[in-house]
N, C-alpha and C. Protein backbone atom coordinates (compact mmCIF):
# COMPACT_ATOMS: atom_id res chain seq x y z
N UNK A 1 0.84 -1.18 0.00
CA UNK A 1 0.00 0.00 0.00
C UNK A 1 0.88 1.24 0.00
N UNK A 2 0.31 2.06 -0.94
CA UNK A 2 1.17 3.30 -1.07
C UNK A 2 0.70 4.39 -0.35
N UNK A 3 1.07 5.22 0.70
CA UNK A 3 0.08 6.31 1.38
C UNK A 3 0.88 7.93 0.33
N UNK A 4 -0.16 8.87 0.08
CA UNK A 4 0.50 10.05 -0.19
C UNK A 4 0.71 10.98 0.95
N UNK A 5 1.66 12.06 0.83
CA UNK A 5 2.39 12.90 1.94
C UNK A 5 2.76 13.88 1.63
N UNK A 6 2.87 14.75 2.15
CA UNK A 6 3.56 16.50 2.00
C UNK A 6 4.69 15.86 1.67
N UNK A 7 5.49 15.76 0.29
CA UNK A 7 6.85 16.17 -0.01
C UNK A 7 7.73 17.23 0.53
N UNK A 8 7.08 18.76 0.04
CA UNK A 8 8.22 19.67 0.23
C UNK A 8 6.86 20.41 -0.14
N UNK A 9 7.16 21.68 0.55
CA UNK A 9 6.09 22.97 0.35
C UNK A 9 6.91 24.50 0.31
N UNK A 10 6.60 25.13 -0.32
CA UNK A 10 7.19 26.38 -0.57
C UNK A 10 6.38 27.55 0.15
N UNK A 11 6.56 27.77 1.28
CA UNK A 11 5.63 28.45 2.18
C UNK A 11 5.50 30.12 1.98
N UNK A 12 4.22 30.82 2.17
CA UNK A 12 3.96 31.86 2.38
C UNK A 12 5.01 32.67 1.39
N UNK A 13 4.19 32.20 -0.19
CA UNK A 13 5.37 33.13 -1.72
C UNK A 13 3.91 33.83 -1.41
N UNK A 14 4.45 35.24 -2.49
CA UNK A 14 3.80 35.87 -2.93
C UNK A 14 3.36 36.25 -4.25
N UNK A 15 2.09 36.08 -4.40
CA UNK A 15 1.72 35.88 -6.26
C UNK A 15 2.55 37.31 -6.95
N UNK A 16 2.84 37.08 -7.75
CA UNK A 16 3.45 38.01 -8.78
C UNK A 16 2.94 38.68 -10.17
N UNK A 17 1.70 36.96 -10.21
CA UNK A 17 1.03 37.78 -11.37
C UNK A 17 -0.01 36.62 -11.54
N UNK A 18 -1.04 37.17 -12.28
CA UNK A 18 -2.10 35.99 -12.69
C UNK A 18 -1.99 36.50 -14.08
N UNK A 19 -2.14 35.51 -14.88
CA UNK A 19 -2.34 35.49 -16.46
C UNK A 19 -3.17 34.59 -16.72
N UNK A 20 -4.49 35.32 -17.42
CA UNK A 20 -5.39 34.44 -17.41
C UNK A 20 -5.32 33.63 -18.94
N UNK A 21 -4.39 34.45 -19.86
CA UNK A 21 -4.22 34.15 -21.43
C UNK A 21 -3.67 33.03 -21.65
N UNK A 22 -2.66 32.33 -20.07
CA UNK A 22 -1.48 31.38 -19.99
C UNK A 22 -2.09 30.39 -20.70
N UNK A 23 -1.56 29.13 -21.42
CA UNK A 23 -2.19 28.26 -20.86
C UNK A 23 -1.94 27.00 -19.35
N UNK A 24 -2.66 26.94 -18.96
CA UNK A 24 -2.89 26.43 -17.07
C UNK A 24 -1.36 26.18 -17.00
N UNK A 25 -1.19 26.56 -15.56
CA UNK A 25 -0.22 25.96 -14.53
C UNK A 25 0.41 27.08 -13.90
N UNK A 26 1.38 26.97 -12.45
CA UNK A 26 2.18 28.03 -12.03
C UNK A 26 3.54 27.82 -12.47
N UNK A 27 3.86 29.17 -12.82
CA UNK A 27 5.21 29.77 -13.38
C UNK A 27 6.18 30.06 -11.63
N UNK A 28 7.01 29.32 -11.58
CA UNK A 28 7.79 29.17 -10.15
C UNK A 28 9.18 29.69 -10.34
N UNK A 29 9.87 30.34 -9.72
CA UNK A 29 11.05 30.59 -9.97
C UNK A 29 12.14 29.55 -9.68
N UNK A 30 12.51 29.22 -10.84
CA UNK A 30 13.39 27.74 -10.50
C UNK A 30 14.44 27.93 -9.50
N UNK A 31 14.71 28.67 -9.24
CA UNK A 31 15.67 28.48 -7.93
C UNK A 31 14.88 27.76 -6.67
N UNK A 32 13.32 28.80 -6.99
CA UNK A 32 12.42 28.25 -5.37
C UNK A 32 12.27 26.75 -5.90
N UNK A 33 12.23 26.04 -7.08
CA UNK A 33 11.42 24.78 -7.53
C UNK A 33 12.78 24.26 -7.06
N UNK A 34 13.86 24.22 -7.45
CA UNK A 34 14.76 23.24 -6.79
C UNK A 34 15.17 23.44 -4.88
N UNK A 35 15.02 24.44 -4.83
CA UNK A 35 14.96 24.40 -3.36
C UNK A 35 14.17 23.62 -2.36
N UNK A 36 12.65 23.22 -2.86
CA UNK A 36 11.53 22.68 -2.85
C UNK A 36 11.36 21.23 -3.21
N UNK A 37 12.47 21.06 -4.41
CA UNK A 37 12.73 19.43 -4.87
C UNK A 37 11.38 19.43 -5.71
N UNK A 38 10.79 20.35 -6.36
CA UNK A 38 9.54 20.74 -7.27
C UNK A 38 10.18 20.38 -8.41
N UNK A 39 9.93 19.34 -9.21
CA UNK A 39 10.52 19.37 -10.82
C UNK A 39 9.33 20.42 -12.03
N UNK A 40 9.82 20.30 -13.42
CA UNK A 40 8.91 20.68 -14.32
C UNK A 40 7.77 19.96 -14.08
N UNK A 41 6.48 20.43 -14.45
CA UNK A 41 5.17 19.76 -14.74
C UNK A 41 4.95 19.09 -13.66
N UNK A 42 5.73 18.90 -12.25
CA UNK A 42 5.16 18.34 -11.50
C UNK A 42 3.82 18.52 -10.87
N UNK A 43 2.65 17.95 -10.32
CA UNK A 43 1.58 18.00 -10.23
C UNK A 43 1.80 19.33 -8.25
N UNK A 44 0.78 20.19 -8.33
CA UNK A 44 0.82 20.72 -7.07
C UNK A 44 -0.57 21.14 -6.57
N UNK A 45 -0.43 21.47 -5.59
CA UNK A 45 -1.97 22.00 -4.69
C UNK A 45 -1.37 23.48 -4.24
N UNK A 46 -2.27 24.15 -4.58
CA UNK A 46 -1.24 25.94 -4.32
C UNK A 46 -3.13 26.22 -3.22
N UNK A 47 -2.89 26.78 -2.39
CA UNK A 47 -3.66 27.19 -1.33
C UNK A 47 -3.35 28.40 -0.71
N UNK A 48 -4.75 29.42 -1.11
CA UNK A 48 -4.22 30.80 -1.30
C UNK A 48 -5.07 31.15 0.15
N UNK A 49 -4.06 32.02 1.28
CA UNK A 49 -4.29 32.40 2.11
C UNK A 49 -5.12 33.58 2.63
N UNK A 50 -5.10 34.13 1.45
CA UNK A 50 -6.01 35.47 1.16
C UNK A 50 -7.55 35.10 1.01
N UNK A 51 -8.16 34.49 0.10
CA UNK A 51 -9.44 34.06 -0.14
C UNK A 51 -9.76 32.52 0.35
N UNK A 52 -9.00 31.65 0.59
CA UNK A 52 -9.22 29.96 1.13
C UNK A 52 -9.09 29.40 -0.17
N UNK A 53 -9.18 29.65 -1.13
CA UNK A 53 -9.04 28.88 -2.35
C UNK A 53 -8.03 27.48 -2.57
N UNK A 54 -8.14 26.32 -2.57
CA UNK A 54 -7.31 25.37 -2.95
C UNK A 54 -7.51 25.15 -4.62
N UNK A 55 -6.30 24.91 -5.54
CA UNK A 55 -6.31 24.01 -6.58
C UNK A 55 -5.49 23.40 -6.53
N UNK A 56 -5.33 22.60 -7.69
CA UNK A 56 -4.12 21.79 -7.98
C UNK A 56 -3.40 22.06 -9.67
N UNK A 57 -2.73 22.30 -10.38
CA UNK A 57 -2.17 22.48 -11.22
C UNK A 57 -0.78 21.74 -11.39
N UNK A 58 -0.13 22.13 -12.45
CA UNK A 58 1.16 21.70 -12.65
C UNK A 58 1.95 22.44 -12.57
N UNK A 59 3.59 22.92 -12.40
CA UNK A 59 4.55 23.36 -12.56
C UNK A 59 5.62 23.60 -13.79
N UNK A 60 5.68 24.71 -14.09
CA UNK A 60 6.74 25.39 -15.08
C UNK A 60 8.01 25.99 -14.37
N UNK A 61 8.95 25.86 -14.80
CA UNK A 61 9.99 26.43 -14.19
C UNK A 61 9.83 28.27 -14.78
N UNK A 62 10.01 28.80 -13.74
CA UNK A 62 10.59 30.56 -14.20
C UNK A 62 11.85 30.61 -14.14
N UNK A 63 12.26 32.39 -14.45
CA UNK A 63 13.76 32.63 -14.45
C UNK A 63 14.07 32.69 -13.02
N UNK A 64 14.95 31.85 -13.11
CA UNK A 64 16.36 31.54 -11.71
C UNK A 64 16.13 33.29 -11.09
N UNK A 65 16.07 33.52 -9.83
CA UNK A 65 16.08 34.54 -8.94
C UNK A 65 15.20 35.74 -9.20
N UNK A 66 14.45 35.26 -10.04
CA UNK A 66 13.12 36.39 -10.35
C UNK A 66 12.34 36.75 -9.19
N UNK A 67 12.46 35.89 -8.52
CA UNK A 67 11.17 35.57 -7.22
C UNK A 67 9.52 35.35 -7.97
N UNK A 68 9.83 35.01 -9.03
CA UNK A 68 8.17 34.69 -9.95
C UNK A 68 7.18 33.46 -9.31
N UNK A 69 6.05 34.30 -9.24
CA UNK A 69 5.18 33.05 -8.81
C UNK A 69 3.70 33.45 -9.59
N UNK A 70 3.32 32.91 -10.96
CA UNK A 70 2.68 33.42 -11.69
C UNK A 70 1.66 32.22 -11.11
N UNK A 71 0.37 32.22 -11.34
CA UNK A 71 -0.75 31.26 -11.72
C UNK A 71 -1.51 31.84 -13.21
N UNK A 72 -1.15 30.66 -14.08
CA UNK A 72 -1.97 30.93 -15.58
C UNK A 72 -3.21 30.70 -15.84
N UNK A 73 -3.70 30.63 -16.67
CA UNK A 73 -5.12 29.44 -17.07
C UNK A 73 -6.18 30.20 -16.09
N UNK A 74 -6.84 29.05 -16.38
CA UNK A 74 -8.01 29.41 -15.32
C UNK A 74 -8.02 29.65 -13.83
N UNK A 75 -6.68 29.11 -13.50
CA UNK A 75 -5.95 29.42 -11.93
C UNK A 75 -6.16 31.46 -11.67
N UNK A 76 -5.93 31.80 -12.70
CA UNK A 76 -5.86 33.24 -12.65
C UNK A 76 -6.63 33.71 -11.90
N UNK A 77 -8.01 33.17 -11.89
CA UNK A 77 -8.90 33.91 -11.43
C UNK A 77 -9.20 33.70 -9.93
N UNK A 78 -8.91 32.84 -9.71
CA UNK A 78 -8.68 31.94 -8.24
C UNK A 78 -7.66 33.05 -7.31
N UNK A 79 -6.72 33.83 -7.90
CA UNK A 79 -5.58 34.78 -6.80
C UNK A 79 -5.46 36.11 -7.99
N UNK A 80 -4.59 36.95 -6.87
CA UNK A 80 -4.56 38.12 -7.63
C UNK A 80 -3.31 38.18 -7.05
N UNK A 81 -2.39 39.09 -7.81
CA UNK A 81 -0.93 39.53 -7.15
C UNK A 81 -1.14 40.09 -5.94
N UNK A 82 -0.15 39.78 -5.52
CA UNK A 82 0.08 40.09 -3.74
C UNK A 82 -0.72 39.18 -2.76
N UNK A 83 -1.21 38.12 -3.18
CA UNK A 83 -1.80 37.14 -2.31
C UNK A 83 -1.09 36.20 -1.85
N UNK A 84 -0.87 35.71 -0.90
CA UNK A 84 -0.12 34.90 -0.47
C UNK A 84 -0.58 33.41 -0.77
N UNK A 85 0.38 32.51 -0.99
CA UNK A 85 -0.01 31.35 -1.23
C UNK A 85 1.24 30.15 -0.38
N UNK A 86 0.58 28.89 -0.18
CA UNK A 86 1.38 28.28 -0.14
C UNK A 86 1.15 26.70 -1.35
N UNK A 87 2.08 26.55 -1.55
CA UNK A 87 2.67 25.86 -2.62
C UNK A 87 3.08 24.01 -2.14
N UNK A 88 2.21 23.22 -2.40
CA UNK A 88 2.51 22.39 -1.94
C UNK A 88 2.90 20.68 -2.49
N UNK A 89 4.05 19.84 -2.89
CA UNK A 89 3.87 18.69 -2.96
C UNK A 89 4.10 17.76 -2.74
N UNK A 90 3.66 16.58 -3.18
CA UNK A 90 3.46 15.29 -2.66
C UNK A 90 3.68 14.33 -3.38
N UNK A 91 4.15 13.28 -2.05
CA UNK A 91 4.53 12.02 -3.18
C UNK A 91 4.00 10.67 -2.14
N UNK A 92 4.09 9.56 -2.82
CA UNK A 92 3.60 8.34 -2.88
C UNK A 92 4.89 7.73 -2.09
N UNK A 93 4.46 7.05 -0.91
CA UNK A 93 5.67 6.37 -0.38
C UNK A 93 5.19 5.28 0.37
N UNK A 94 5.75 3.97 0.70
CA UNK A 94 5.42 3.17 1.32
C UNK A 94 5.73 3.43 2.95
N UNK A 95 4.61 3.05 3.89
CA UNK A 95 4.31 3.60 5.13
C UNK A 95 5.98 3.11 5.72
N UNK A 96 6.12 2.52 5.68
CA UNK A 96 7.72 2.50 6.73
C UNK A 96 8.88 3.60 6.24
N UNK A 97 8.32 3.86 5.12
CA UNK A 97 9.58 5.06 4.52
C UNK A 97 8.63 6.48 5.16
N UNK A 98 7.09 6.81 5.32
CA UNK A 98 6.68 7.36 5.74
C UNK A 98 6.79 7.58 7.00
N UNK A 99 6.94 6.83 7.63
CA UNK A 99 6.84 6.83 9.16
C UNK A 99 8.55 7.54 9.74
N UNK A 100 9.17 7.71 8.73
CA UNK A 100 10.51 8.42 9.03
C UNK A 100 10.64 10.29 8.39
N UNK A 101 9.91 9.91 7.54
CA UNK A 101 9.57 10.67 6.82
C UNK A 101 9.37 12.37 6.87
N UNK A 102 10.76 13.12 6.57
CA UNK A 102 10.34 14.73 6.79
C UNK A 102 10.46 15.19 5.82
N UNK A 103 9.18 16.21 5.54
CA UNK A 103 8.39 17.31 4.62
C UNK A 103 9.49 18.55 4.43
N UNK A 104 10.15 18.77 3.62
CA UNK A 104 10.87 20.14 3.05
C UNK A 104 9.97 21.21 3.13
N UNK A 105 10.51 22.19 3.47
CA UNK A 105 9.95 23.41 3.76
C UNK A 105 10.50 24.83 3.20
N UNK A 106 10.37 25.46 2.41
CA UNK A 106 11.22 26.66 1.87
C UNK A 106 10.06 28.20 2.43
N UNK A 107 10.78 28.43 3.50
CA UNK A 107 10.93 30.10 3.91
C UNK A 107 10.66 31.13 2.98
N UNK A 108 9.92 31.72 2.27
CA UNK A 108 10.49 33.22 1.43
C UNK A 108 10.07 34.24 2.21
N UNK A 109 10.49 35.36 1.58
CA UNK A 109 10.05 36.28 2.16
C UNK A 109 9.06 37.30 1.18
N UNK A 110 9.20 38.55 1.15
CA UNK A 110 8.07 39.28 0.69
C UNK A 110 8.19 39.94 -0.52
N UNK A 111 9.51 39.04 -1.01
CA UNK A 111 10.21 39.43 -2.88
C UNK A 111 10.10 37.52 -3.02
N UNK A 112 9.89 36.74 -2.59
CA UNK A 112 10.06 35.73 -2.73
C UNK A 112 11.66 34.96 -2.73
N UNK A 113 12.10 35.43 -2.00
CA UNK A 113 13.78 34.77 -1.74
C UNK A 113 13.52 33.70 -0.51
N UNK A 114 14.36 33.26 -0.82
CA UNK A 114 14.81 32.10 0.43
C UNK A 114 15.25 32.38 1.77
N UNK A 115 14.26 32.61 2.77
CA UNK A 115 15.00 32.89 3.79
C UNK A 115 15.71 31.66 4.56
N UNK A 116 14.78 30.54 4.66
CA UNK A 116 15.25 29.46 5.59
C UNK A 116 14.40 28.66 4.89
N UNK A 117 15.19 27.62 5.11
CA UNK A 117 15.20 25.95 4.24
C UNK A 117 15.30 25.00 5.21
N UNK A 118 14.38 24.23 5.58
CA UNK A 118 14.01 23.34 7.38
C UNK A 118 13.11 21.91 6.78
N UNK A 119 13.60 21.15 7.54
CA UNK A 119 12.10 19.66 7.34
C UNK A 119 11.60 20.36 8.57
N UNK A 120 10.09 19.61 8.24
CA UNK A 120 9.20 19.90 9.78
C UNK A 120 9.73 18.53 10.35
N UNK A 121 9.48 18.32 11.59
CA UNK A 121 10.12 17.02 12.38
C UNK A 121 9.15 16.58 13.68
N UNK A 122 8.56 15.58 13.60
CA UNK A 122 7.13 15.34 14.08
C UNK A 122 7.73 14.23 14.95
N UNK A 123 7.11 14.03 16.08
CA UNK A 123 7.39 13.23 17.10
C UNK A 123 7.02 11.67 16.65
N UNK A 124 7.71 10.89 16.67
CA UNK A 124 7.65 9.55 15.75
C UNK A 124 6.64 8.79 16.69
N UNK A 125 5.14 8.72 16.06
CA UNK A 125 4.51 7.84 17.09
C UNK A 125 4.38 6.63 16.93
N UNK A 126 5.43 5.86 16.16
CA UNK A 126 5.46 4.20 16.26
C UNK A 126 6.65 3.98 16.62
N UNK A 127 7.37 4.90 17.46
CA UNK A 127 8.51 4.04 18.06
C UNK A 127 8.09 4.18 19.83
């Protein structure tokens, strides 16, 4: 049995732009996507703190240190620049690799840079 899990989340970015002409997905600044362990097209859940809105979309890489965090497509309409979002994904792991298991976390701040880069670390309740 495979359980899914918070991979790595890119916490509290700030939208940069909605384009509603795109076609679908968020435009990420590849520095934040590898910081995050976020590849191209990978599948995500972006959850905007401003209105409650959850979707899920895919991932494009942006330019390296832009601090870009676009949502295209029909996502557009879902956030507006300057909304905060958090950025989240996940992967498929078998429960004993889960049960060790810590979630990446990327810090930005209010240009979208990297402040701090941390796993969360949860009290192991099967040992």
């Amino acid at each position: 049995m495979l359980l899914n899990l918070l991979k790595s989340k890119i916490h509290c970015a700030v939208v940069t732009e909605a384009n509603l002409q795109y076609m679908g997905s968020i435009t990420i600044d590849s520095d934040l996507m590898k910081a995050a362990h976020i590849l191209p097209n990978e599948r995500v859940q972006v959850v905007n703190n401003n209105n409650g809105t959850r979707l899920e979309t895919y991932v494009i890489p942006g330019k390296a240190g832009s601090g870009v965090i676009c949502l295209n497509g029909a996502a557009a309409r879902l956030v507006q620049p300057n909304d905060i979002v958090i950025i989240m994904a996940y992967v498929f792991m078998h429960q004993e690799e889960a049960e060790v298991y810590q979630p990446l976390v990327v810090m930005v701040d209010a240009k979208n840079k990297i402040k701090e880069i941390r796993y969360i670390e949860y009290e192991n309740q099967y040992n």
